[in-house]
N, C-alpha and C. Protein backbone atom coordinates (compact mmCIF):
# COMPACT_ATOMS: atom_id res chain seq x y z
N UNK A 1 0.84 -1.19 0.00
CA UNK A 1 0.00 0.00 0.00
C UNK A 1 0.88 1.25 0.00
N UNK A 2 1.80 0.89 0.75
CA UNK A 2 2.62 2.56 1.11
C UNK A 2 3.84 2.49 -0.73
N UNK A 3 3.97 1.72 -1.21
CA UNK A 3 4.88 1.79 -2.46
C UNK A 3 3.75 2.42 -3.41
N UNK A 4 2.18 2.07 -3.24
CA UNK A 4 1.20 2.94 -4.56
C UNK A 4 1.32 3.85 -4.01
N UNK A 5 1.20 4.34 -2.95
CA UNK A 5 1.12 6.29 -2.24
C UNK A 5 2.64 6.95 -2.41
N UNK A 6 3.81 6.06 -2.05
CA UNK A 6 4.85 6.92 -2.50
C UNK A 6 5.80 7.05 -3.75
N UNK A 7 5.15 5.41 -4.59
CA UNK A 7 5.40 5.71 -6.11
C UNK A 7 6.74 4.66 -5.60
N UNK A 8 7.67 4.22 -6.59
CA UNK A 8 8.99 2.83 -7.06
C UNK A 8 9.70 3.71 -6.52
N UNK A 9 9.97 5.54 -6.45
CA UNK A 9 11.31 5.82 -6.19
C UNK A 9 11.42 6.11 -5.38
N UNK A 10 11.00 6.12 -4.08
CA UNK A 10 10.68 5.78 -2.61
C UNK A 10 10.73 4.70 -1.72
N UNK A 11 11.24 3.61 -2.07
CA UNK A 11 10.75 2.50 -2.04
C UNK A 11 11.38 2.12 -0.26
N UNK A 12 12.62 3.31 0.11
CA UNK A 12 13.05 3.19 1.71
C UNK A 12 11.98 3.97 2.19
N UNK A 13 11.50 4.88 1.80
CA UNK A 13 10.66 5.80 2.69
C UNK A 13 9.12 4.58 2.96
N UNK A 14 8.93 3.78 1.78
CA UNK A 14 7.68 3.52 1.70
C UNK A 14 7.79 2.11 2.68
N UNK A 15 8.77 1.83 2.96
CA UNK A 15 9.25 0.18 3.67
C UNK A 15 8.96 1.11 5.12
N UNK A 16 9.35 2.02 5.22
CA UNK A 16 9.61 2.49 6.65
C UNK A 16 7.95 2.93 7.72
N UNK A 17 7.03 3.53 6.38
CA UNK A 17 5.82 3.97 6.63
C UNK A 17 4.94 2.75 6.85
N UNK A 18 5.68 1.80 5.66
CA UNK A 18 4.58 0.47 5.81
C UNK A 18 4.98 -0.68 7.35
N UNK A 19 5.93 0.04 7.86
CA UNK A 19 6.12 -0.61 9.18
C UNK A 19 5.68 0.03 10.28
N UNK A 20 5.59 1.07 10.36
CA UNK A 20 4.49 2.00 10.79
C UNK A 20 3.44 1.68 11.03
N UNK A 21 2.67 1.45 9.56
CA UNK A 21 1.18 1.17 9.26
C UNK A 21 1.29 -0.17 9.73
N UNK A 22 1.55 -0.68 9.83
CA UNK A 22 1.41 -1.91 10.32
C UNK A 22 1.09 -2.15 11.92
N UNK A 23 1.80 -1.56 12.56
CA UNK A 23 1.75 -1.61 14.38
C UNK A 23 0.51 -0.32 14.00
N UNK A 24 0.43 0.42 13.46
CA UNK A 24 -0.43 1.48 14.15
C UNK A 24 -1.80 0.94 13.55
N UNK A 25 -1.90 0.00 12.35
CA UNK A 25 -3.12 -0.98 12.31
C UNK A 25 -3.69 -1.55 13.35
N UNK A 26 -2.70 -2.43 13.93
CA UNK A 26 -2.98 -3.44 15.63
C UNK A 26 -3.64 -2.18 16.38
N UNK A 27 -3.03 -1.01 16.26
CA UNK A 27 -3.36 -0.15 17.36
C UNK A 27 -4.72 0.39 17.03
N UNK A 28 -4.98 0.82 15.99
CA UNK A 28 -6.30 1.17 15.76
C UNK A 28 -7.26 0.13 16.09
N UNK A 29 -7.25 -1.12 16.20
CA UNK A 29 -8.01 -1.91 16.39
C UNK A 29 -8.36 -1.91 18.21
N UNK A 30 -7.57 -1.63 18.93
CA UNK A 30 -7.72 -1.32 20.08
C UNK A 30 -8.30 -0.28 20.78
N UNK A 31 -8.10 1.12 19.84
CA UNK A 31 -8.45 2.49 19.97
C UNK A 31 -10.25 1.73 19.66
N UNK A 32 -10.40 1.57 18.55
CA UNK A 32 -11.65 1.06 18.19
C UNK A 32 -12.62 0.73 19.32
N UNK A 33 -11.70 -0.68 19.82
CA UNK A 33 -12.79 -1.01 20.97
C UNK A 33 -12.67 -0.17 22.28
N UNK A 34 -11.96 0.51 22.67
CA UNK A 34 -11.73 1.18 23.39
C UNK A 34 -12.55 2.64 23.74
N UNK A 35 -12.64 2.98 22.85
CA UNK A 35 -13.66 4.02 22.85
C UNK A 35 -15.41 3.89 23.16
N UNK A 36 -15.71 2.38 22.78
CA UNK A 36 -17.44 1.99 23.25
C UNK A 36 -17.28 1.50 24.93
N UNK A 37 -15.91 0.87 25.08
CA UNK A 37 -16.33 0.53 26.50
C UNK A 37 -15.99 1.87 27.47
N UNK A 38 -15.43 3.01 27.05
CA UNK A 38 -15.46 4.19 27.91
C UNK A 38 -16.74 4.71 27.48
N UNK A 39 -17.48 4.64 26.75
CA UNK A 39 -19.00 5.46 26.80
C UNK A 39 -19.91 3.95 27.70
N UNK A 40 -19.85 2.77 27.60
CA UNK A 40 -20.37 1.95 28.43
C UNK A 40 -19.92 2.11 30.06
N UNK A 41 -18.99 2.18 30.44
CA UNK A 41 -18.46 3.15 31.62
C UNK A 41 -18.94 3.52 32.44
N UNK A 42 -18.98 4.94 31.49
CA UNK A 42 -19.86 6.46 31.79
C UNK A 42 -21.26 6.33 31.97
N UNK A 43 -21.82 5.19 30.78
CA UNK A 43 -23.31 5.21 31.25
C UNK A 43 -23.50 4.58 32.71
N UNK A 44 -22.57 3.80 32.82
CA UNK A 44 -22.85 3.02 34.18
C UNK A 44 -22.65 4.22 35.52
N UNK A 45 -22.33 5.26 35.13
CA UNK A 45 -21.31 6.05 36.20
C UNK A 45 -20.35 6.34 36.49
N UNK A 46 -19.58 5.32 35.95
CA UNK A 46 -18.41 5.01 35.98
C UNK A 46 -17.27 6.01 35.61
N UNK A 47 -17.68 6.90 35.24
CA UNK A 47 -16.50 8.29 34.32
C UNK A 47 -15.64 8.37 34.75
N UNK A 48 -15.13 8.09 36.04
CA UNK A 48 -13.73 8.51 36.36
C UNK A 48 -12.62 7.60 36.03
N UNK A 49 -12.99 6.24 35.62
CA UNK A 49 -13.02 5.01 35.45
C UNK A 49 -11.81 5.38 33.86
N UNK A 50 -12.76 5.39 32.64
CA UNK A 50 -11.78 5.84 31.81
C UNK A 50 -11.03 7.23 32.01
N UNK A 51 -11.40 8.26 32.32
CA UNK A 51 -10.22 9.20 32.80
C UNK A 51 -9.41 8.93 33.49
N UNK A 52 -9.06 7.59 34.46
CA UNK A 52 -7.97 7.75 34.96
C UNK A 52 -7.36 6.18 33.99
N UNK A 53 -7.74 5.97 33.38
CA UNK A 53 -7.12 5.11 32.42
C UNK A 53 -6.25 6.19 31.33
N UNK A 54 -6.91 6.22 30.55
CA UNK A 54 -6.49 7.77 29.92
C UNK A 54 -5.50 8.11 30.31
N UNK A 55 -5.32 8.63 31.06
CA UNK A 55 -4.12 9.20 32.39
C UNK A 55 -3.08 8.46 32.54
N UNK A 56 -3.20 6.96 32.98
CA UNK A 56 -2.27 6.08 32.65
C UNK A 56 -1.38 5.54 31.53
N UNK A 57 -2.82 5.39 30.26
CA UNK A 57 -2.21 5.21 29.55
C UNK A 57 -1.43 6.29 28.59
N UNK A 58 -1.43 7.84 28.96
CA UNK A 58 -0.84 8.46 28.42
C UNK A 58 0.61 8.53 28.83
N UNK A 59 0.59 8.25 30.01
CA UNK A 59 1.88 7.89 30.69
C UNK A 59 2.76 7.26 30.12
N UNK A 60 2.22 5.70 29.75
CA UNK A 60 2.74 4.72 29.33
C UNK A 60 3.35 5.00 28.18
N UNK A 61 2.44 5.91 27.31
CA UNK A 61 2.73 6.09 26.06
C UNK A 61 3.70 7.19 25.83
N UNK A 62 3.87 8.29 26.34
CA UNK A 62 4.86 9.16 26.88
C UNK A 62 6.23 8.58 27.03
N UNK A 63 6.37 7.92 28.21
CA UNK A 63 7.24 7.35 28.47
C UNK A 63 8.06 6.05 27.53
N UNK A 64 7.23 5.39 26.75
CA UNK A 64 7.41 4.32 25.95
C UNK A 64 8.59 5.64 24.95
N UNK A 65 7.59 6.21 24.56
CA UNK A 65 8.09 7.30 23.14
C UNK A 65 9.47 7.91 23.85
N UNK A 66 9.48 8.39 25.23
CA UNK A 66 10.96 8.92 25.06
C UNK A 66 11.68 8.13 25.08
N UNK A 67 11.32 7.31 25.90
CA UNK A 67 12.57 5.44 25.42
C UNK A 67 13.01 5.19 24.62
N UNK A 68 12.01 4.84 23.65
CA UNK A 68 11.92 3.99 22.69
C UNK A 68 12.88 5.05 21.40
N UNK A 69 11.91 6.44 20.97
CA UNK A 69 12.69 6.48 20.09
C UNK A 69 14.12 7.40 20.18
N UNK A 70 15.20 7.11 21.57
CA UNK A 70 15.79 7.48 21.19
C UNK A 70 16.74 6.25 21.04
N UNK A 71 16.49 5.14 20.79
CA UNK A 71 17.00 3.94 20.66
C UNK A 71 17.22 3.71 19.24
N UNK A 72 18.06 3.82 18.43
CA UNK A 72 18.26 3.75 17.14
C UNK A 72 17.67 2.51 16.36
N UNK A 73 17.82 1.72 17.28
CA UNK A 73 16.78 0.49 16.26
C UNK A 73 15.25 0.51 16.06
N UNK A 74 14.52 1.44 17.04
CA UNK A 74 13.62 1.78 17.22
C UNK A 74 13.31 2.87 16.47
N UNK A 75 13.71 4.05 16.82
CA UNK A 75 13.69 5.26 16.08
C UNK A 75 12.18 5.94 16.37
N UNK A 76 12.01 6.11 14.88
CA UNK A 76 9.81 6.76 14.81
C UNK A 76 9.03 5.62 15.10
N UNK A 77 9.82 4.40 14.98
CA UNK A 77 8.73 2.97 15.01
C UNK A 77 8.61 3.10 16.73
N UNK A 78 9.46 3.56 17.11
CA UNK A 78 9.21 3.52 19.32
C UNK A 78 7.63 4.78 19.14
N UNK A 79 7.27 5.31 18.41
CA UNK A 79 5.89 6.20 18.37
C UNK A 79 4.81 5.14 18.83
N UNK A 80 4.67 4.38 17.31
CA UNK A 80 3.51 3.83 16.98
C UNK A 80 3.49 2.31 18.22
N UNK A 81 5.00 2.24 18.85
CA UNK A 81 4.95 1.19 20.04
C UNK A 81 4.23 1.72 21.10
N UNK A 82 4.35 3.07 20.97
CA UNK A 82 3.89 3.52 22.95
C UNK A 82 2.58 3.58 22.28
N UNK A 83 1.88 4.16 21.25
CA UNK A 83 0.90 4.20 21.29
C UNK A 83 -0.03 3.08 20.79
N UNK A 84 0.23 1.74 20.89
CA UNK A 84 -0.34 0.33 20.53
C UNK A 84 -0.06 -0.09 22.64
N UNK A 85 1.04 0.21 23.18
CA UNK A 85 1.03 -0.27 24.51
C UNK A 85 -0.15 0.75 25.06
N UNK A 86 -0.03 1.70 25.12
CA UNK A 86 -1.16 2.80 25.47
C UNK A 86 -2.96 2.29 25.43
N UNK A 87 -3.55 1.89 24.03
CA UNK A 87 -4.43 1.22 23.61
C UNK A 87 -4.85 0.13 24.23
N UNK A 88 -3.66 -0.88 24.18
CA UNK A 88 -3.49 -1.93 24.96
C UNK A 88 -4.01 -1.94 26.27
N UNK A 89 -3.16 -1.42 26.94
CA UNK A 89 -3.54 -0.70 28.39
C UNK A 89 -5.45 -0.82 28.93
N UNK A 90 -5.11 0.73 28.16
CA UNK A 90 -6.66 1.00 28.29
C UNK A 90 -7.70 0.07 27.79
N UNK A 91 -7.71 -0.58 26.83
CA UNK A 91 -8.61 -1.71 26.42
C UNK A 91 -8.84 -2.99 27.22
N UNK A 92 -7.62 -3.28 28.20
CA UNK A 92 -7.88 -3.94 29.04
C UNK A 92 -8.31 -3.91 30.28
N UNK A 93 -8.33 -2.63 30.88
CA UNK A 93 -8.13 -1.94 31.88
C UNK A 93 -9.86 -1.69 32.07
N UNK A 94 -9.82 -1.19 30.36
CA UNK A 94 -11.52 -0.81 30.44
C UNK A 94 -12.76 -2.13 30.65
N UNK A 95 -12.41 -3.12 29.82
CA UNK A 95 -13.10 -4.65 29.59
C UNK A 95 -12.84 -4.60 31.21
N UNK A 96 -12.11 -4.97 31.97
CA UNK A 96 -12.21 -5.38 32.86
C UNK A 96 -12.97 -5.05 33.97
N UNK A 97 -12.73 -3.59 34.36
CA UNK A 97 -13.96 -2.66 34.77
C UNK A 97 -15.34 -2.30 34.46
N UNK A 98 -15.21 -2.61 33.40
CA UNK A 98 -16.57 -3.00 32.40
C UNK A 98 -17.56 -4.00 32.97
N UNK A 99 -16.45 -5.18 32.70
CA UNK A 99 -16.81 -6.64 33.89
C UNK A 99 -17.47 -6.64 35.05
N UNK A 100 -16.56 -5.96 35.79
CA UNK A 100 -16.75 -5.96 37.16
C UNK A 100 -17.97 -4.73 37.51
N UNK A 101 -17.94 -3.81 36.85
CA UNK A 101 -19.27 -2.99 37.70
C UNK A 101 -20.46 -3.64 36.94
N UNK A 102 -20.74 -3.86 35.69
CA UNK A 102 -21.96 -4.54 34.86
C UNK A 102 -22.10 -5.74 35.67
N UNK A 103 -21.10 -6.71 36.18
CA UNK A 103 -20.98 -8.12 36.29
C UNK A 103 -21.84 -8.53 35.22
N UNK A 104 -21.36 -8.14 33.68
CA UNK A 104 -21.52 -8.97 32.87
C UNK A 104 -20.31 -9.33 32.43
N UNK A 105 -20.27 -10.32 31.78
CA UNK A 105 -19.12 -10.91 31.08
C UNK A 105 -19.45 -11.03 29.11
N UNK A 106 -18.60 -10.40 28.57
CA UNK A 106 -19.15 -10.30 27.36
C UNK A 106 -18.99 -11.81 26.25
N UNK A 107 -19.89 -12.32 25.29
CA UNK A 107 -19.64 -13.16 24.70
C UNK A 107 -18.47 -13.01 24.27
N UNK A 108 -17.45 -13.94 24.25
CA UNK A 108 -16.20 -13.43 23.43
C UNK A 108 -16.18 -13.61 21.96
N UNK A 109 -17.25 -14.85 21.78
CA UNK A 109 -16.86 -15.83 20.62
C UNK A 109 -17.53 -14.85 19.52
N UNK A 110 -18.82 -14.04 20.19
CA UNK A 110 -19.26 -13.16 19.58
C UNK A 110 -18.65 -11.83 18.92
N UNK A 111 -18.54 -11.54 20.01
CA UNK A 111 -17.85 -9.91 19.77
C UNK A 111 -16.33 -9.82 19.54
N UNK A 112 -15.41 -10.87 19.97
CA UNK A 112 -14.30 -10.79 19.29
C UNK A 112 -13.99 -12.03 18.56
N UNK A 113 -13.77 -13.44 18.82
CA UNK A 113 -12.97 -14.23 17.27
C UNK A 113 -13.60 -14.05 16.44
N UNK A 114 -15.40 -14.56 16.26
CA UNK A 114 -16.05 -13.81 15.21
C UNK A 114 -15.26 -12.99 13.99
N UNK A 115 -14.85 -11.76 14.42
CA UNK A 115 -14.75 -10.49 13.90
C UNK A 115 -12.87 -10.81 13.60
N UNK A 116 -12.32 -11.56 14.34
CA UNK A 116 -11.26 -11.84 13.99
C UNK A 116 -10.98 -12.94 13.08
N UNK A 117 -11.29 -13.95 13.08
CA UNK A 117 -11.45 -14.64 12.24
C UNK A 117 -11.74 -14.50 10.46
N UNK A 118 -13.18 -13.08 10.48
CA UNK A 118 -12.95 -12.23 9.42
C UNK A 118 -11.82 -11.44 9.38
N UNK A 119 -11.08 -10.95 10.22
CA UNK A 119 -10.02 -10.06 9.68
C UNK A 119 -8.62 -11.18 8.99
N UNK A 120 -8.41 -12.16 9.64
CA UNK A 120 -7.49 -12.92 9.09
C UNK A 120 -7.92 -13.63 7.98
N UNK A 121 -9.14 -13.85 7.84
CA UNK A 121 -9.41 -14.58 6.21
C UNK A 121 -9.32 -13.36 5.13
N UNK A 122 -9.07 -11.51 5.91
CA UNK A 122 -9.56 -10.73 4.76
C UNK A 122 -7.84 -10.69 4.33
N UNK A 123 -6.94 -10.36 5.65
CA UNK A 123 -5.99 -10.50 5.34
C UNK A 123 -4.97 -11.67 4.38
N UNK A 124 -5.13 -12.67 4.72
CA UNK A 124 -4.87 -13.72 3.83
C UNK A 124 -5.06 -13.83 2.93
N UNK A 125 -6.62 -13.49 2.12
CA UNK A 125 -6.71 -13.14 0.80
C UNK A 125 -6.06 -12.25 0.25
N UNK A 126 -5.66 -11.18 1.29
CA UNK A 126 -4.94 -9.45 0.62
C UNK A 126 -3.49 -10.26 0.40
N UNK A 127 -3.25 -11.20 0.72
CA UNK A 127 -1.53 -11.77 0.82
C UNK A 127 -1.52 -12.88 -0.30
N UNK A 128 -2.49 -13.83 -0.15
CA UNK A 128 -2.58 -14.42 -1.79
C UNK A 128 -2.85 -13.85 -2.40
N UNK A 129 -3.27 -13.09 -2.76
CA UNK A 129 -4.42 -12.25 -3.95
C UNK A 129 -3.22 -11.55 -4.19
N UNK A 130 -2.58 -10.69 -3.35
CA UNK A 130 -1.30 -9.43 -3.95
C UNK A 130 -0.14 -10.57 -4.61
N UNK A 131 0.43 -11.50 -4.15
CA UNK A 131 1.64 -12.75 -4.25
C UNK A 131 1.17 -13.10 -5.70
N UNK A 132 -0.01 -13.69 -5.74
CA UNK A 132 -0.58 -14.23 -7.15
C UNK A 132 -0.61 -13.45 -8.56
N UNK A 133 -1.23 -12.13 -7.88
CA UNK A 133 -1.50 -11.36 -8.94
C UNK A 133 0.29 -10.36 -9.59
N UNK A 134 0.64 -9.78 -8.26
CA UNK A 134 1.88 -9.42 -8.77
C UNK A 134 2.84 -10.16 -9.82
N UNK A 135 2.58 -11.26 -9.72
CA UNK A 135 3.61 -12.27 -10.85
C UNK A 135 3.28 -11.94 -12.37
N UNK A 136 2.31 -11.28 -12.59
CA UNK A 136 1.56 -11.00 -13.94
C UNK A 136 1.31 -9.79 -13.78
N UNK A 137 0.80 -9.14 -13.26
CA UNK A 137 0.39 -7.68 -13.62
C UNK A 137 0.89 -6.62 -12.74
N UNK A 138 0.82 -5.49 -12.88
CA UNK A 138 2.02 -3.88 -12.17
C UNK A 138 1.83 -4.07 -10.67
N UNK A 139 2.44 -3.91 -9.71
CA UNK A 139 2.59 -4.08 -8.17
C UNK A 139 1.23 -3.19 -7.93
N UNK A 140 1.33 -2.00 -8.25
CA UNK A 140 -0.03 -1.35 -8.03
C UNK A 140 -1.65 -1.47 -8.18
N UNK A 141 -1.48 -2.19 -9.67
CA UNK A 141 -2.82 -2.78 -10.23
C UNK A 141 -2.95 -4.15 -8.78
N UNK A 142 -1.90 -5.29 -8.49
CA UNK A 142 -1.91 -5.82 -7.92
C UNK A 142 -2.40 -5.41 -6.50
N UNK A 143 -2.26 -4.35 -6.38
CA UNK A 143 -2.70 -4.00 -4.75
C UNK A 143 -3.67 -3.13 -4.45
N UNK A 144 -4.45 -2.68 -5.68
CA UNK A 144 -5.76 -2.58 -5.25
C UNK A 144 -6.67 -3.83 -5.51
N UNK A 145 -6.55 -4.69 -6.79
CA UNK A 145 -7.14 -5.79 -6.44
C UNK A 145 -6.93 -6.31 -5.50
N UNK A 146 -6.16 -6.89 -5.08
CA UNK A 146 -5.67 -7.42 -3.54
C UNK A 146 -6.45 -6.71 -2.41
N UNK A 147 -6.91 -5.27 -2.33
CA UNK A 147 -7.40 -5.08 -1.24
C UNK A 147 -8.99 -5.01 -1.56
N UNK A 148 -9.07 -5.31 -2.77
CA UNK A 148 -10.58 -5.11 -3.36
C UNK A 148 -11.43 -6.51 -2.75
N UNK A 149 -10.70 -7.87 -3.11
CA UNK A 149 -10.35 -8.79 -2.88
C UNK A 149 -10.80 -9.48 -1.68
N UNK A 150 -9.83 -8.57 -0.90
CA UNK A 150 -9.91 -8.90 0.95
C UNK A 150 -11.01 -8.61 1.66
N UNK A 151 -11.64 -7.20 0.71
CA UNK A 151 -12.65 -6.61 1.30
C UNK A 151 -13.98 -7.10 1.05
N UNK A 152 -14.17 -7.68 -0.23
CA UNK A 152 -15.48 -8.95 -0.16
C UNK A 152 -15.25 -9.91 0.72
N UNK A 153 -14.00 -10.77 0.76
CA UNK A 153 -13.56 -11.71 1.59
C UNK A 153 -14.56 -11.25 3.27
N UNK A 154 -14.23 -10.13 3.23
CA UNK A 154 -14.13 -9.78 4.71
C UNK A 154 -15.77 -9.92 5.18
N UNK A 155 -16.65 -9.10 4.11
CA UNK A 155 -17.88 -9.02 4.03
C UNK A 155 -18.66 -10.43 3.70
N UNK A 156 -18.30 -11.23 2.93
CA UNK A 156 -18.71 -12.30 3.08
C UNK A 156 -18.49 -12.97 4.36
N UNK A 157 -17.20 -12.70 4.90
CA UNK A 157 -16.95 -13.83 6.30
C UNK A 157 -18.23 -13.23 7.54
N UNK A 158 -17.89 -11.90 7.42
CA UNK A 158 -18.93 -11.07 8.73
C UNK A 158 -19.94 -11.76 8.27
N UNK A 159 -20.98 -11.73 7.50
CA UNK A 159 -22.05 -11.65 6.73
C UNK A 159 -22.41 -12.90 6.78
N UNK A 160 -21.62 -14.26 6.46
CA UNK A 160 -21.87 -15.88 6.62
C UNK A 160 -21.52 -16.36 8.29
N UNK A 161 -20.89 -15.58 9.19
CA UNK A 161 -20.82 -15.69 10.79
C UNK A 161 -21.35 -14.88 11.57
N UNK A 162 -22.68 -14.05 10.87
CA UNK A 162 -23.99 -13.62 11.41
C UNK A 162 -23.42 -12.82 12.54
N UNK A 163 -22.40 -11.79 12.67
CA UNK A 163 -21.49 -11.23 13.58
C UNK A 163 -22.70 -9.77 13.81
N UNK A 164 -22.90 -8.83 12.79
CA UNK A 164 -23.85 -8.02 13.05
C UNK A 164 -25.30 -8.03 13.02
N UNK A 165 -26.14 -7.35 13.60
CA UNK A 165 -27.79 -7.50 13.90
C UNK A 165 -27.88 -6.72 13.35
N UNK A 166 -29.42 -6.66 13.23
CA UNK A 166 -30.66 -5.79 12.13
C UNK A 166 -30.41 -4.40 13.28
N UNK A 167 -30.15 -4.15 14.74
CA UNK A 167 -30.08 -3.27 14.96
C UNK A 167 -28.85 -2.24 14.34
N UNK A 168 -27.69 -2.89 14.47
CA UNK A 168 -26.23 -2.54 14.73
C UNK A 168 -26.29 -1.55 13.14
N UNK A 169 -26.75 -2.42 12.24
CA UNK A 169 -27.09 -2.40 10.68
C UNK A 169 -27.70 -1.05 10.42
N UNK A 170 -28.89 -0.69 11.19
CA UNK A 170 -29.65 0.09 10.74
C UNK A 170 -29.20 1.63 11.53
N UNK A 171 -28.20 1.61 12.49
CA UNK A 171 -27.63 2.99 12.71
C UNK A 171 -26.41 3.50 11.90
N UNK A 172 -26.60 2.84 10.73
CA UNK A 172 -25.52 2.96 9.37
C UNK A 172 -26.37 4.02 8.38
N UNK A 173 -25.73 4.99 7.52
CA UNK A 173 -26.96 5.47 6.48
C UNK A 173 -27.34 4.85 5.65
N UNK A 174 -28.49 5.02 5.60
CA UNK A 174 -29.41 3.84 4.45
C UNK A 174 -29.66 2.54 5.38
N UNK A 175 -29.28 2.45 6.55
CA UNK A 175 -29.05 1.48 7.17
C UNK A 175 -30.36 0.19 6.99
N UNK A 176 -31.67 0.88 7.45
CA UNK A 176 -33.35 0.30 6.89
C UNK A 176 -32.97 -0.55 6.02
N UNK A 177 -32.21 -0.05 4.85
CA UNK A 177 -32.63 -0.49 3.43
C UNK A 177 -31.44 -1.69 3.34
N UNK A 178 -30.30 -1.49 3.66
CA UNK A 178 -29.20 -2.44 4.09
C UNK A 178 -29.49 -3.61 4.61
N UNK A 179 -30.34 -2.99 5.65
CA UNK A 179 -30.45 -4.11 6.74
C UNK A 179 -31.57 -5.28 6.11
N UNK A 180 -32.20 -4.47 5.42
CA UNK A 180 -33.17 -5.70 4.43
C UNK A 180 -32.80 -6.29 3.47
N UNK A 181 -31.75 -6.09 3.04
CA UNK A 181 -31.29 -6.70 1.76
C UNK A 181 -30.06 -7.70 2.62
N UNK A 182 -29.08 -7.41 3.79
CA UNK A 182 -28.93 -8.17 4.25
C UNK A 182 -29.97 -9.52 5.21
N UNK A 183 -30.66 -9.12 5.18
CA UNK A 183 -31.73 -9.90 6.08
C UNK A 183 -32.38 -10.79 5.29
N UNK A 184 -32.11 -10.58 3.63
CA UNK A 184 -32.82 -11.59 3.05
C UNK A 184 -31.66 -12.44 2.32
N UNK A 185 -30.26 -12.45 2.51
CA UNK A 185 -29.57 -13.15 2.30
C UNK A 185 -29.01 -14.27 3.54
N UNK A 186 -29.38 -13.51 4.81
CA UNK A 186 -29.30 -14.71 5.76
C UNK A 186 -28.33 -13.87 6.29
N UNK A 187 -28.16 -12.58 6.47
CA UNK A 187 -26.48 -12.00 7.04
C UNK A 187 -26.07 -12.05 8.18
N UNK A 188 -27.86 -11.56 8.71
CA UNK A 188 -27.86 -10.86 10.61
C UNK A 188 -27.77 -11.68 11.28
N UNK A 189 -27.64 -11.72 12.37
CA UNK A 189 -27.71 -12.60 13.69
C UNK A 189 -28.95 -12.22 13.84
């Protein structure tokens, strides 16, 4: 991805960004969930709960970053470390507190392999699909098919492991109309 955005004559700058993008991928995935269980929290009362997570984990992440990048093997990549440990942190910190004041315990199989399971079949396709296709056609043409690819992959996997509901569906735009056309292929839970 980062060689189509910075073009063949880049190709150190674009190795360096795509290692980047890579940890700060993992990390977005954490930021992600991280952000519904601090509004689940708060509804409970709980507010001080993620603010002093927050707090911590800015710490962590602070501190990771002056470490890290003045460590030459590390460098800008010690960034995207403090801020994946940071995420980390708080995502666990939050689930857990989550836990304990709800005393619910969340499906896991639901709300996370589910959803993981699609991400590694989307990925895997993006890795055959780019390997296959690059042997024959321009690295670039190759890597938007490849992510074109991954991204049905992905939608079919959600979509055949009934991961989202007719509710979740319909606070999307157009969502009504989505949610019926998935609903008559068998998508929702």
């Amino acid at each position: 991805i980062m060689q189509l955005v910075f073009g063949a004559g880049r190709a150190g700058e674009a190795q360096i960004a795509g290692d980047l993008l890579t940890i700060q991928g993992i990390t977005a995935i954490f930021a992600g969930l991280t952000l519904p269980l601090n509004s689940m929290l708060q509804a409970l009362g709980k507010e001080k709960i993620p603010m002093f997570n927050i707090l911590i984990g800015s710490v962590i992440k602070i501190s990771l970053n002056w470490y890290l990048v003045g460590l030459p093997q590390y460098n800008v990549k010690g960034a995207v470390v403090g801020s994946l440990a940071c995420y980390v942190f708080m995502f666990v910190s939050d689930l857990f507190f989550l836990c304990k004041s709800s005393k619910i315990i969340p499906n896991v199989w639901s709300t996370l392999v589910k959803p993981l399971i699609g991400a590694v079949l989307c990925g895997a396709t993006a890795f055959v699909t780019y390997n296959g296709l690059a042997r024959v056609i321009s690295g670039n043409l190759a890597t938007v098919a490849s992510l074109c690819a991954a991204v049905v992959v992905y939608v079919l996997a959600i979509g055949l492991m009934r991961v989202m509901s007719r509710e979740e569906v319909e606070t999307l735009p157009k969502g009504d109309k989505i949610a019926g056309l998935l609903d008559k292929m068998h998508f929702l839970a």
